[in-house]
N, C-alpha and C. Protein backbone atom coordinates (compact mmCIF):
# COMPACT_ATOMS: atom_id res chain seq x y z
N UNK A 1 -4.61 -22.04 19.40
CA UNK A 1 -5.22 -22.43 18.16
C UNK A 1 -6.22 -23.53 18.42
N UNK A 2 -7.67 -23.40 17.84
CA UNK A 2 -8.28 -24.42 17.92
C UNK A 2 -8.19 -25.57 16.65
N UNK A 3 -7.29 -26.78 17.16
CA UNK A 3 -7.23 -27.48 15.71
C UNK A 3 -8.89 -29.12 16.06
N UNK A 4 -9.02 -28.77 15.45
CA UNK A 4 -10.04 -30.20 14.94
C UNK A 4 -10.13 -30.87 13.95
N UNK A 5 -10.79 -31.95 13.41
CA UNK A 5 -11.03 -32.45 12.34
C UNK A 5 -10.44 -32.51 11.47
N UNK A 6 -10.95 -31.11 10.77
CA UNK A 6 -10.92 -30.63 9.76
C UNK A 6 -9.19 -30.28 9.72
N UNK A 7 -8.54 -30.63 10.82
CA UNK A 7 -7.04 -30.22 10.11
C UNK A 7 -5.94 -31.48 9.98
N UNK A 8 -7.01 -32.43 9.84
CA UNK A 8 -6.14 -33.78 9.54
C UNK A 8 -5.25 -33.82 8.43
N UNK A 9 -3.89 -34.79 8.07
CA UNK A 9 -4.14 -35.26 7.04
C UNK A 9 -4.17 -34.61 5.44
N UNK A 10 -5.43 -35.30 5.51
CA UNK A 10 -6.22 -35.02 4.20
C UNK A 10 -6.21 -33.49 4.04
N UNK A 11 -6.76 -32.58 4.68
CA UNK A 11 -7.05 -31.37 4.48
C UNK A 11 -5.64 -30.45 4.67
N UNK A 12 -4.62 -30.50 4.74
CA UNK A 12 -3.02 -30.13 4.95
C UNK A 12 -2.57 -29.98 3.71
N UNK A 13 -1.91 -28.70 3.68
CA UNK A 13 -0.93 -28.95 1.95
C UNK A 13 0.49 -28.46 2.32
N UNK A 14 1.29 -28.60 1.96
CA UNK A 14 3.00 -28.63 2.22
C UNK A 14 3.68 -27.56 1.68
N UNK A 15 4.08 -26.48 2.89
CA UNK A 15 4.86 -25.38 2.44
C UNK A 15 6.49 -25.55 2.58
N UNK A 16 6.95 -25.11 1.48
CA UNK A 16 8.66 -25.36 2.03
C UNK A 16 9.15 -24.13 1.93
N UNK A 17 9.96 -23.51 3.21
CA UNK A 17 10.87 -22.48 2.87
C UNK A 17 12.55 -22.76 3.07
N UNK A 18 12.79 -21.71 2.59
CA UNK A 18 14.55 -21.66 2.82
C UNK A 18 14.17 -20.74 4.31
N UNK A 19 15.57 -21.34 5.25
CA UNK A 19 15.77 -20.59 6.62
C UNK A 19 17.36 -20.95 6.53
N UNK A 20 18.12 -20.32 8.23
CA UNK A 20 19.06 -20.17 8.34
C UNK A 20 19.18 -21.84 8.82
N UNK A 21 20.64 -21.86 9.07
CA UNK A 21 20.57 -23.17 9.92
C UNK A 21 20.47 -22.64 11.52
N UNK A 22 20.81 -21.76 11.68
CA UNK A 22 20.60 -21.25 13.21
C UNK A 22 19.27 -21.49 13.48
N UNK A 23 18.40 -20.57 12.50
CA UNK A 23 16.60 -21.13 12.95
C UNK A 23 16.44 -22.45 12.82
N UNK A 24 16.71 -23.05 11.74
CA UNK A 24 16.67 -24.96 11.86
C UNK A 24 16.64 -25.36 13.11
N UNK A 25 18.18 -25.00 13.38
CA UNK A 25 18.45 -25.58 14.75
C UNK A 25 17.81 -25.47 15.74
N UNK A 26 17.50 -23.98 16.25
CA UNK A 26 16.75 -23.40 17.22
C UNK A 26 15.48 -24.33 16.81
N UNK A 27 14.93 -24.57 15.93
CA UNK A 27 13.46 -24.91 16.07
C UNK A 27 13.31 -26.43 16.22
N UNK A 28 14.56 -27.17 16.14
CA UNK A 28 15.03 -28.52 16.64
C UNK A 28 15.10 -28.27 17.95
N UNK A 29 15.38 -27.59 18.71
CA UNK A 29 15.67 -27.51 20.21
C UNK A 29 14.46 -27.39 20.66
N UNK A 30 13.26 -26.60 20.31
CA UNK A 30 12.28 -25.89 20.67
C UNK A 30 11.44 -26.92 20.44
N UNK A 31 11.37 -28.23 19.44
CA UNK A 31 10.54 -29.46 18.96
C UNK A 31 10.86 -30.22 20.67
N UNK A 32 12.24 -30.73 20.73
CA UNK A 32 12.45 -31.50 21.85
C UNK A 32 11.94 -30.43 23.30
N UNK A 33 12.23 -29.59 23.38
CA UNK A 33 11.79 -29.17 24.13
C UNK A 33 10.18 -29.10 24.42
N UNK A 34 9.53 -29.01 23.68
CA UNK A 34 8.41 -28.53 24.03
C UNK A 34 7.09 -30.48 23.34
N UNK A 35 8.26 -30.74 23.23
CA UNK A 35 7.91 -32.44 22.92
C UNK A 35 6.82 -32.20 21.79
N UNK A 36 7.11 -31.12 20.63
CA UNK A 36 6.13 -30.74 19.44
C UNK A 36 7.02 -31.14 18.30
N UNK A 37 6.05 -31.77 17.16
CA UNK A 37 6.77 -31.49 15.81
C UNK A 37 7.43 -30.20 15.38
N UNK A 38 8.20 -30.18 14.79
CA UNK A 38 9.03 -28.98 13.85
C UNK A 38 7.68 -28.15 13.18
N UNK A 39 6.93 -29.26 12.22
CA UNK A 39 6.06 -29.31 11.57
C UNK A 39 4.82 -28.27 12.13
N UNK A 40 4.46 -29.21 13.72
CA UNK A 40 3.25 -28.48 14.22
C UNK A 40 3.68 -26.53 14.69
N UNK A 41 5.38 -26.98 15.19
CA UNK A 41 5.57 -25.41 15.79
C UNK A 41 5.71 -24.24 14.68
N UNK A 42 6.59 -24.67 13.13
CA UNK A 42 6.35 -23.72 12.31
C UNK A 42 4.64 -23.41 11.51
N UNK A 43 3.90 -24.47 12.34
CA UNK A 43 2.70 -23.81 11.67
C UNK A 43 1.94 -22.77 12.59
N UNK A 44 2.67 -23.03 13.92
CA UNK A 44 1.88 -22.00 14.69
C UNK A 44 2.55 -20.91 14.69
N UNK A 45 3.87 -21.07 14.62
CA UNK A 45 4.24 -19.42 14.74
C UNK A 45 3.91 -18.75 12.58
N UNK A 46 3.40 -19.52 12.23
CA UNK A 46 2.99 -19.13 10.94
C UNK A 46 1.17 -18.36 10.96
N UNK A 47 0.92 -19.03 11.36
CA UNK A 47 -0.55 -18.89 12.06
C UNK A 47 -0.62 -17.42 12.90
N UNK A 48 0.13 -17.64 13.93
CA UNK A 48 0.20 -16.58 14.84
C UNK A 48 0.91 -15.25 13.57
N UNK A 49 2.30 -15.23 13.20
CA UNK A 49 2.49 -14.03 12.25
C UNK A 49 1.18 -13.62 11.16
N UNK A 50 0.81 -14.18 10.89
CA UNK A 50 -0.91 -14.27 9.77
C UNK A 50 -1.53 -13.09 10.49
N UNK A 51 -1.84 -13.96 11.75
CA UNK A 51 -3.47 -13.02 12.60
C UNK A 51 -2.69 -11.79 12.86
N UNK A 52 -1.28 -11.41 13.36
CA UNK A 52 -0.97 -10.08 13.55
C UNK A 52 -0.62 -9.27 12.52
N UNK A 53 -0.27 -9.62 10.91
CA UNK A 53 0.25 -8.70 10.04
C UNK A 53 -1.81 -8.98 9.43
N UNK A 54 -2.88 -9.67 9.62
CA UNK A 54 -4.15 -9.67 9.20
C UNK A 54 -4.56 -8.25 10.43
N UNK A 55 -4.08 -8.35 11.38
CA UNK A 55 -4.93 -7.33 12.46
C UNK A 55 -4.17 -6.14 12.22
N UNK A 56 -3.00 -5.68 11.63
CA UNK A 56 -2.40 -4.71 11.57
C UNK A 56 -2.77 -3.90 10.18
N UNK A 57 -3.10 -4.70 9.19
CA UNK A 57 -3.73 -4.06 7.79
C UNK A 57 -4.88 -3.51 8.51
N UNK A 58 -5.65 -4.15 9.33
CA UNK A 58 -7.34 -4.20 9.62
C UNK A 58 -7.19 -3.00 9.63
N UNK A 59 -6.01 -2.48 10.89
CA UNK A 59 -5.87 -1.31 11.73
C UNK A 59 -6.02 -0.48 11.31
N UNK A 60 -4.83 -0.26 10.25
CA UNK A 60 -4.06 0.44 8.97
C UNK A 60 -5.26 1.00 8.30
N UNK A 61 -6.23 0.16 7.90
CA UNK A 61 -7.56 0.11 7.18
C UNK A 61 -8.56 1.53 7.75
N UNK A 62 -8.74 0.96 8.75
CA UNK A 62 -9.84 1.91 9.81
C UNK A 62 -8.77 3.02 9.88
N UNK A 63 -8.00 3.02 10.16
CA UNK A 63 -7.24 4.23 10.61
C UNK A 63 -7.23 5.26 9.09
N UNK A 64 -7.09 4.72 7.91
CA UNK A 64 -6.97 5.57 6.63
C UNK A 64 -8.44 5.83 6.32
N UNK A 65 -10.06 4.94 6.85
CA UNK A 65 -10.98 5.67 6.70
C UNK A 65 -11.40 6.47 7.97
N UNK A 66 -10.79 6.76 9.15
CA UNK A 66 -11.05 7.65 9.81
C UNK A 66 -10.33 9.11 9.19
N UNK A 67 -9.17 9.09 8.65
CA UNK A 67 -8.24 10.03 8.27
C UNK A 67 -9.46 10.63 6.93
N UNK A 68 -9.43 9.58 6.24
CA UNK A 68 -10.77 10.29 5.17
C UNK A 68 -11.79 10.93 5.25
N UNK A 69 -12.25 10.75 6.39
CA UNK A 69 -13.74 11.21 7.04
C UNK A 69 -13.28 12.63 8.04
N UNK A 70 -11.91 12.99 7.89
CA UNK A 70 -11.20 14.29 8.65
C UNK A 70 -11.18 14.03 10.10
N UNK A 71 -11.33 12.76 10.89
CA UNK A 71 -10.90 12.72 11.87
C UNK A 71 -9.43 12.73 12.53
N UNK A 72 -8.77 13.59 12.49
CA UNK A 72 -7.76 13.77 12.76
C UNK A 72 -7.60 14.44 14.13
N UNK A 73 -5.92 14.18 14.49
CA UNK A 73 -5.25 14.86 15.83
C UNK A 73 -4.35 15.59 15.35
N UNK A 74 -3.85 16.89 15.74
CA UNK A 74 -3.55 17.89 15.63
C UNK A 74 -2.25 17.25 15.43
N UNK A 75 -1.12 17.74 15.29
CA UNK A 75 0.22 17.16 15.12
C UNK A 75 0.56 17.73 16.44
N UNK A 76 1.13 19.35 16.73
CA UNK A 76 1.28 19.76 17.81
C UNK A 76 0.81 19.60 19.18
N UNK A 77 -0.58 18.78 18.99
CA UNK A 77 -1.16 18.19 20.62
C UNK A 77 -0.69 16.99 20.49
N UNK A 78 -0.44 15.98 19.77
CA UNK A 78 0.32 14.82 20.27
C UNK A 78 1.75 14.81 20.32
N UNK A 79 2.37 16.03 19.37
CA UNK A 79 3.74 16.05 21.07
C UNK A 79 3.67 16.14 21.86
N UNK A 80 2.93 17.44 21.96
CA UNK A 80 2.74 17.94 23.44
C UNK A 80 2.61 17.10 24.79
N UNK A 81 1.49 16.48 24.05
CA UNK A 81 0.99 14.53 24.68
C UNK A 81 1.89 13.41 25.53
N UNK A 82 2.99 13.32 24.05
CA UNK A 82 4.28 12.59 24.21
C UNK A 82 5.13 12.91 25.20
N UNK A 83 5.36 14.33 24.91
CA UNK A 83 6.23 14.93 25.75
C UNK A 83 5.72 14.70 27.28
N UNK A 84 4.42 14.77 27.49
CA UNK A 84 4.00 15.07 28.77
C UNK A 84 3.96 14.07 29.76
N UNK A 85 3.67 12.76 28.88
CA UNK A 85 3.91 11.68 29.25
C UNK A 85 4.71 10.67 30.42
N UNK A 86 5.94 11.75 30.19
CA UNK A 86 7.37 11.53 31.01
C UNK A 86 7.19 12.33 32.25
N UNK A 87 6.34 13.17 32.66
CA UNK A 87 6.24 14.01 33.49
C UNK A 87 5.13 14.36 34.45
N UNK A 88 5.45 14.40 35.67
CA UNK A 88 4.82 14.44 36.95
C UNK A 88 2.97 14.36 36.90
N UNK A 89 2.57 15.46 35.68
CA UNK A 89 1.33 15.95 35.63
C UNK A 89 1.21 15.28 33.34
N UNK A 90 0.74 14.42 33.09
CA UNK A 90 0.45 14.08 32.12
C UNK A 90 -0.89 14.65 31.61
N UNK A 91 -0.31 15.28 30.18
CA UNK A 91 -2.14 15.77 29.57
C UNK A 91 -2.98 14.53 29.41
N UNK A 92 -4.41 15.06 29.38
CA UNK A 92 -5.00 13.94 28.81
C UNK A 92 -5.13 13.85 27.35
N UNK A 93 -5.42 12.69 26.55
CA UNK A 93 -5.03 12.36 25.29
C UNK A 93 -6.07 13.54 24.34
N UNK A 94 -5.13 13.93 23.49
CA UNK A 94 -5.87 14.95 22.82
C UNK A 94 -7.23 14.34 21.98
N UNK A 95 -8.13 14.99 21.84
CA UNK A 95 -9.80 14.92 21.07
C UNK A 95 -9.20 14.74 19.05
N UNK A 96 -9.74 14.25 19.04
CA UNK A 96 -10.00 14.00 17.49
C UNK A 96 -10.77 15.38 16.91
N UNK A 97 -10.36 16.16 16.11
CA UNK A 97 -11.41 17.03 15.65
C UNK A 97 -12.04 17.01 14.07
């Protein structure tokens, strides 16, 4: 994460959730350990869950306007695919048609 300036302080607003005490704890161990606030580590693994459920809609996104535009894979060539996968001589990935 690049933090600067702009994440002093002043510019910060205060989220509270309910957790287990097991995660409490764990994230008390993980503060001393890693010699970080509680504070700074639940904002990064908050940060970090963001950019992957933000990159997974993106995905989701493109993938439902490729499906619109009839770019599709056959159902039966990506078993085939799957299946082949496991085995000595693998197909190559089926064409979009």
């Amino acid at each position: 994460m690049n933090h600067s300036i702009k994440d002093s302080a002043v510019n910060r607003a205060t989220v509270t959730f309910h957790t287990s005490p097991e995660v409490k704890a764990r994230l008390g161990i993980l503060s001393g350990l890693t010699r970080r606030s509680k504070s700074f580590l639940t904002n990064e693994a908050v940060e970090r869950y963001l950019a992957e459920e933000e990159e997974f809609i993106r995905d989701v996104e493109v993938g439902i306007a490729e499906a619109d535009r009839g770019e599709l894979i056959d159902h039966d060539e990506v078993v085939k695919y799957v299946a082949s996968l496991t085995t000595d001589k693998p197909l190559p990935f089926p064409n979009v048609k």
